[in-house]
Protein backbone atom coordinates (compact mmCIF):
# COMPACT_ATOMS: atom_id res chain seq x y z
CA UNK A 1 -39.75 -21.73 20.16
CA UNK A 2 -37.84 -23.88 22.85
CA UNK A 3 -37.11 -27.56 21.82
CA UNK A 4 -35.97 -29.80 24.99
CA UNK A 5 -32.56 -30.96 25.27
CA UNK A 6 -32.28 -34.51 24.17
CA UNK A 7 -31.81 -37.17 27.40
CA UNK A 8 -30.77 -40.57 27.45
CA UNK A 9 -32.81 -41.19 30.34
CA UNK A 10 -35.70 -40.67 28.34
CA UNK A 11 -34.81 -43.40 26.02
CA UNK A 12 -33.83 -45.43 28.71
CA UNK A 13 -37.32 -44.76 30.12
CA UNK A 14 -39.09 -45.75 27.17
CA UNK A 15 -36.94 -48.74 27.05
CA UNK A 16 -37.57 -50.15 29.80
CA UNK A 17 -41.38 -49.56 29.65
CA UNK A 18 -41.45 -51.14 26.39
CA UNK A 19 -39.51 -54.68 28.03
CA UNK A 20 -41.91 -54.19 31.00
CA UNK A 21 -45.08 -54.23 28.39
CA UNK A 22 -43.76 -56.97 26.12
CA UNK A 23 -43.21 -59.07 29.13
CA UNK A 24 -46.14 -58.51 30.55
CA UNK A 25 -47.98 -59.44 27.29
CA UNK A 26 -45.97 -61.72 25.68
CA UNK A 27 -47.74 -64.64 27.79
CA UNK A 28 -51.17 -63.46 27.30
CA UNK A 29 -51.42 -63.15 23.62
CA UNK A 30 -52.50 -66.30 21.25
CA UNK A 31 -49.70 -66.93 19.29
CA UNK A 32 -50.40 -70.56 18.74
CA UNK A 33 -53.32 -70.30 16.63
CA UNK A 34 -52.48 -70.27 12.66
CA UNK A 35 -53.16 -67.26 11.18
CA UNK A 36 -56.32 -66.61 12.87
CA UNK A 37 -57.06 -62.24 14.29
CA UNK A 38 -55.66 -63.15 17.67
CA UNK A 39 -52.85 -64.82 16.10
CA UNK A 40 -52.08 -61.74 13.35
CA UNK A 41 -52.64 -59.12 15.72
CA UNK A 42 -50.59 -60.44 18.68
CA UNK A 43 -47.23 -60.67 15.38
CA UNK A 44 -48.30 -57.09 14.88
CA UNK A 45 -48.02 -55.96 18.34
CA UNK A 46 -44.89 -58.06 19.42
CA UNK A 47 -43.52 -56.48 15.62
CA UNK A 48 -44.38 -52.54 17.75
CA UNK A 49 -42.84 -53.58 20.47
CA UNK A 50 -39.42 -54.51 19.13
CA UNK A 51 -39.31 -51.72 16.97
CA UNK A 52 -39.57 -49.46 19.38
CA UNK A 53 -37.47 -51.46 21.67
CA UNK A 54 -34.78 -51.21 18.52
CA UNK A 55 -35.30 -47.48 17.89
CA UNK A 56 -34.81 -46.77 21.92
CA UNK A 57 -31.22 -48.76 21.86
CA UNK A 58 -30.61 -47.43 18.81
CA UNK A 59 -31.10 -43.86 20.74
CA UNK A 60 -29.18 -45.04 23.70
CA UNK A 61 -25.95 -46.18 22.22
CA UNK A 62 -25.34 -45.67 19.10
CA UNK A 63 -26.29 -42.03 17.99
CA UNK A 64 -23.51 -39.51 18.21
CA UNK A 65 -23.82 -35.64 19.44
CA UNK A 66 -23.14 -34.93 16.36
CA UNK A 67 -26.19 -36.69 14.75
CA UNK A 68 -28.49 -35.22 17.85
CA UNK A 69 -27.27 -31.78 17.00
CA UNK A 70 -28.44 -32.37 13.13
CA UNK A 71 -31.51 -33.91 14.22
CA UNK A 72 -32.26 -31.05 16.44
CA UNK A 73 -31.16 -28.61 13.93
CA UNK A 74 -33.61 -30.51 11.10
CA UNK A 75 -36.45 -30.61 13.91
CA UNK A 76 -36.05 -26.60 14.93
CA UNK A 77 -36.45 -26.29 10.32
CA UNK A 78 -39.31 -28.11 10.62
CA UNK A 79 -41.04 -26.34 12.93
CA UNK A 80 -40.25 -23.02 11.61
CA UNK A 81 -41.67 -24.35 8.00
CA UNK A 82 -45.00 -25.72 9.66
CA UNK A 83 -45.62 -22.39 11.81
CA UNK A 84 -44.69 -20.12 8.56
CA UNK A 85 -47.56 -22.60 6.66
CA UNK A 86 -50.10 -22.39 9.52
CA UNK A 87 -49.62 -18.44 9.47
CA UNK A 88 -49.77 -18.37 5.81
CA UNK A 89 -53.01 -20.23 6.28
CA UNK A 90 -54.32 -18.01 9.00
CA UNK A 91 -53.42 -14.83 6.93
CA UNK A 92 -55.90 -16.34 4.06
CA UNK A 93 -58.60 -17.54 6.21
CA UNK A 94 -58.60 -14.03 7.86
CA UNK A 95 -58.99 -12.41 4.44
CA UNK A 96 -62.27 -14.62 3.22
């Protein structure tokens, strides 16, 4: 199994279509109504918005190689667990 080489341009991609989004929206929701659905879900979505706007600087500038490499590494175990499951799973199904 091949796992893609981890990009800052992605990150910076995200990033910036995350900004584009939130300033696109950011006019059109109805914040100024208290507490009503528009109100609530417009906090919600601005709340999305930064945290992935967070998570993608976060990404960007402050993650070492050495944490990608261990993230990859943990990623690569992970898939190996979940395939091993699903054949495990298979292999039962196929004997019913």
């Amino acid at each position: 199994m091949k796992f893609a080489k981890y990009s800052k341009g992605r990150s910076f991609i995200y990033l910036a279509a995350a900004l584009a989004m939130l300033a696109y929206a950011l006019p059109r929701l109805e914040l100024d109504a208290p507490w009503s659905l528009m109100s609530v879900f417009g906090l919600v979505w601005i709340g999305f918005a930064l945290l992935i706007i967070t998570a993608n600087v976060h990404a960007l500038f402050f993650i070492t190689e050495e944490q990608r490499k261990e993230l990859a590494r943990i990623k690569r175990t992970k898939a190996m667990l979940w395939e091993r499951k699903l054949e495990r799973h298979m292999s039962v199904r196929g004997r019913e």
